[in-house]
Every structure is written in structure tokens, then in C-alpha cells.
N, C-alpha and C. Protein backbone atom coordinates (compact mmCIF):
# COMPACT_ATOMS: atom_id res chain seq x y z
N UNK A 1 -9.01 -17.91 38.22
CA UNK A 1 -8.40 -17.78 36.92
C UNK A 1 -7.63 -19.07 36.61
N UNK A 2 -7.78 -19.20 35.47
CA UNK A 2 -7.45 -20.83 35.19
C UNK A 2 -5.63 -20.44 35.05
N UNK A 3 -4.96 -21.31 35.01
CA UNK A 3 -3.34 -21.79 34.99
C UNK A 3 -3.16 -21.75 33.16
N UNK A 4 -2.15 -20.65 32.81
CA UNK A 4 -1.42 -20.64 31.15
C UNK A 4 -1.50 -21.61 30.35
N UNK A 5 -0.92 -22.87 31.47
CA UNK A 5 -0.79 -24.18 30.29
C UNK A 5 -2.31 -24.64 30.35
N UNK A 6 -3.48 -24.27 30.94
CA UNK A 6 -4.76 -24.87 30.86
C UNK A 6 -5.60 -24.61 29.92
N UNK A 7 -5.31 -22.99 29.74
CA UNK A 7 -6.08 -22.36 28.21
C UNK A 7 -5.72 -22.70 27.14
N UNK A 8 -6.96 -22.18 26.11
CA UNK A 8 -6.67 -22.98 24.42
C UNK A 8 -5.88 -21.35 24.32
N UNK A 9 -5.33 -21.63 23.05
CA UNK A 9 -4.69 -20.50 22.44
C UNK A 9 -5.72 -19.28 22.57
N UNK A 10 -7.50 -19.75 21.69
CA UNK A 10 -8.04 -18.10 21.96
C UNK A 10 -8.01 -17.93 23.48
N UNK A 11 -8.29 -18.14 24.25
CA UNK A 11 -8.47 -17.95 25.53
C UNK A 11 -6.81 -17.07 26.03
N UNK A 12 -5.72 -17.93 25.33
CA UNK A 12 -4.74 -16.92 25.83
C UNK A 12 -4.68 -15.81 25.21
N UNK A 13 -4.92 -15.59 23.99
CA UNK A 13 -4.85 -14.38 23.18
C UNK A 13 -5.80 -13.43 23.62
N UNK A 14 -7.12 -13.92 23.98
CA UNK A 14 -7.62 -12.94 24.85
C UNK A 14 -7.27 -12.69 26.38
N UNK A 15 -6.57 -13.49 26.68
CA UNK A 15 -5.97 -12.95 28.34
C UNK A 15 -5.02 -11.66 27.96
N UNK A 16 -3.83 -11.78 26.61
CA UNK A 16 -2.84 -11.34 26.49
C UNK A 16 -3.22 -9.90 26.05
N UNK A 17 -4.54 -10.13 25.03
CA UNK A 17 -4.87 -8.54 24.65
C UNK A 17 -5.33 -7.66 25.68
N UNK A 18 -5.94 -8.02 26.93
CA UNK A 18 -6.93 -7.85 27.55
C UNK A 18 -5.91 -6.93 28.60
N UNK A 19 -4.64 -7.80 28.62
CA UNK A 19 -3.95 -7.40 29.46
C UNK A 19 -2.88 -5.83 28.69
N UNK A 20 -2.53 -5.75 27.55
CA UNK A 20 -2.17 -5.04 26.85
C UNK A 20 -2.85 -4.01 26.91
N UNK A 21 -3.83 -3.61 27.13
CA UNK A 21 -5.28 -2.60 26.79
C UNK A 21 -5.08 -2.00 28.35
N UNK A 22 -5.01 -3.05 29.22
CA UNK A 22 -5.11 -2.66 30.38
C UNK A 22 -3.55 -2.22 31.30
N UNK A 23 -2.44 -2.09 30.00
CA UNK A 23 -1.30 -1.23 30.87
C UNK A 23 -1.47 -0.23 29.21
N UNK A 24 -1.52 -0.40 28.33
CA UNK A 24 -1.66 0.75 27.61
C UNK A 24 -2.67 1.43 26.72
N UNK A 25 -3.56 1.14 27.52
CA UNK A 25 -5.03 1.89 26.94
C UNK A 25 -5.31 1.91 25.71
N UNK A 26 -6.89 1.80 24.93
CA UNK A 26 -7.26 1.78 23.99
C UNK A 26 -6.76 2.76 22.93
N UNK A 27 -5.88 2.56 22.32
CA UNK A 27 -5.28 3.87 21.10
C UNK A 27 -6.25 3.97 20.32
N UNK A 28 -7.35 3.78 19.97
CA UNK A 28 -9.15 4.28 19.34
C UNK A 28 -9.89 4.37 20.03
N UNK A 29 -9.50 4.95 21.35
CA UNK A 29 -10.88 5.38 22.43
C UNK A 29 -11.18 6.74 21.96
N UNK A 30 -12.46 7.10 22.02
CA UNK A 30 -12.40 8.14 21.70
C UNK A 30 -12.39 8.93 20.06
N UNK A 31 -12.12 8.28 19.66
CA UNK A 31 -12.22 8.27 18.10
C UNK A 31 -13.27 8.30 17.46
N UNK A 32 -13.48 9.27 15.91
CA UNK A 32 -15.22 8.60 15.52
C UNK A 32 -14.81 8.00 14.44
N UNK A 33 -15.46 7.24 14.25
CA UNK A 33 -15.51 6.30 12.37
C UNK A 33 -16.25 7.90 11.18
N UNK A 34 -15.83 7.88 10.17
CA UNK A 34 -16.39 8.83 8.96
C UNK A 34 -17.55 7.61 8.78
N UNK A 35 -18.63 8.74 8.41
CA UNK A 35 -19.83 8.06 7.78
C UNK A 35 -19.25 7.50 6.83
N UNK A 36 -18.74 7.68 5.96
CA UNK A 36 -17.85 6.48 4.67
C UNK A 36 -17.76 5.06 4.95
N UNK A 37 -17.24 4.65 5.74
CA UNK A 37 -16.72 3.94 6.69
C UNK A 37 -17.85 3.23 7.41
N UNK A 38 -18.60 4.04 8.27
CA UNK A 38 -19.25 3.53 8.37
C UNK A 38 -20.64 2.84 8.04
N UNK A 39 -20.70 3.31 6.85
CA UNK A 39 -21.64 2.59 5.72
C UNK A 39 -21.10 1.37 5.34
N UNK A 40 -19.85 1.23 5.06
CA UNK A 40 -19.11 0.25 4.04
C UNK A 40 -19.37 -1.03 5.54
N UNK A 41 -18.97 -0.41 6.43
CA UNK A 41 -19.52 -1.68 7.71
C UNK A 41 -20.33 -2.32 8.01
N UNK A 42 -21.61 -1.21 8.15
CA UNK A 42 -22.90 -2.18 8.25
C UNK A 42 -23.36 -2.76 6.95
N UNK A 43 -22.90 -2.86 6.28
CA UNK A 43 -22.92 -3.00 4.64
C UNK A 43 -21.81 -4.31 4.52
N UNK A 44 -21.27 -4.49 5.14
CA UNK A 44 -20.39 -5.87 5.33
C UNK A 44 -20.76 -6.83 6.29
N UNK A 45 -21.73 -6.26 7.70
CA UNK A 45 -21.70 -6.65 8.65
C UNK A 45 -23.21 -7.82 8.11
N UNK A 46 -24.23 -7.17 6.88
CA UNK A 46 -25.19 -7.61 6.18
C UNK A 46 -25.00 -8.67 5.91
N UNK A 47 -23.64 -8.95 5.59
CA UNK A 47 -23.25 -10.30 4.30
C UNK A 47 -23.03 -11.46 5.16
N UNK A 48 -23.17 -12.33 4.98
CA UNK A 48 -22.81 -13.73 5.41
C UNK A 48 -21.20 -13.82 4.91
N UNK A 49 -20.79 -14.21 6.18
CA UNK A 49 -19.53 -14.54 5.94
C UNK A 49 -18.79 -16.26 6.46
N UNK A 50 -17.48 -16.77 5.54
CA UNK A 50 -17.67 -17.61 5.54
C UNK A 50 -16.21 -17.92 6.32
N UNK A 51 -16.08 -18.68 6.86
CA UNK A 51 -14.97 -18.95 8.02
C UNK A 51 -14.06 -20.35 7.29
N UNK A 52 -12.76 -20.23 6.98
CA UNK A 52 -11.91 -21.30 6.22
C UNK A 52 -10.59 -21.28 7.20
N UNK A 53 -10.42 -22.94 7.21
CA UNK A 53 -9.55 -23.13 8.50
C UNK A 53 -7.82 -22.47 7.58
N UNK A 54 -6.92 -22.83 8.64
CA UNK A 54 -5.99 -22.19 8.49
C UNK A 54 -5.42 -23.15 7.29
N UNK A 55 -5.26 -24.64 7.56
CA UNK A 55 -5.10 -25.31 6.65
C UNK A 55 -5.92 -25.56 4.83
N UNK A 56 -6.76 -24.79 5.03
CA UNK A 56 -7.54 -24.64 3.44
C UNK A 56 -6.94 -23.22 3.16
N UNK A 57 -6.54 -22.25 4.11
CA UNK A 57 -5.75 -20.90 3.64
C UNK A 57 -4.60 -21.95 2.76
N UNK A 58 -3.97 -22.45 3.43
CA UNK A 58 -2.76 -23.09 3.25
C UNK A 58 -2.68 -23.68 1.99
N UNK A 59 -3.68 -24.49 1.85
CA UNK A 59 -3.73 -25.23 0.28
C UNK A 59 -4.58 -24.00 -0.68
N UNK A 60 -5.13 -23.33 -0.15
CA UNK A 60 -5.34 -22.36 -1.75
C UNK A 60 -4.26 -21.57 -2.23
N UNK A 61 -3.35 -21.22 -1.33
CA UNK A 61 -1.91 -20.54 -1.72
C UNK A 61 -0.80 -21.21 -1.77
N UNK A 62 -1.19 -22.34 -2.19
CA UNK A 62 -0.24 -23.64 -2.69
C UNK A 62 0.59 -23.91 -1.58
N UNK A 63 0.43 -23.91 -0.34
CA UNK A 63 1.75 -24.29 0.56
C UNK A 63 1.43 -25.13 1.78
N UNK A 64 0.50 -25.93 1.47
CA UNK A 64 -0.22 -26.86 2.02
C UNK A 64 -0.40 -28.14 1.23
């Protein structure tokens, strides 16, 4: 396992969730999705989606 200061941020955020899950268990295990729901998903999951860095969030809501 690599050393804290060696990972990029995702890499820690997935150590940190990973570890969260694993002292307090999945709170949607077990759960079903409503067909509602789950239409509207694979129905989103269809679309091309488009990925904008944090800094273009930043300048479309003027604070960049």
C-alpha cells in the first residue's frame, strides 16, 4: 500500500470512502431502486455526458 503523501487526491478519496464503508457499512445495501427511477437512469446512463474542470465551474458562476 502506497504512503498518504504518495497518492493523488482521487486515490485518497477512494482509500477514505473505502475505509468508511468498511467500519460503517453500506446504508443502501439491500435496498431496491422504484422502476421510476430506474428508468430515468438507464435513460441518463444513454446520454453522453460531458466532464468540465473545476475551474470552468468557476468562471461560469462568475467566481473565477
Amino acid at each position: 500500500m502506497a504512503k498518504i503523501k504518495e497518492m493523488t487526491t482521487a486515490e485518497l478519496e477512494e482509500f477514505i470512502e473505502q475505509k468508511v464503508v468498511e467500519l460503517l457499512g453500506d446504508p443502501d445495501s439491500g435496498l431496491n431502486l422504484r422502476p421510476e427511477f430506474k428508468r430515468k437512469l438507464q435513460l441518463r446512463l444513454k446520454k453522453t455526458s460531458k466532464r468540465i474542470s473545476h475551474q470552468e465551474v468557476l468562471k461560469r458562476i462568475g467566481q473565477g
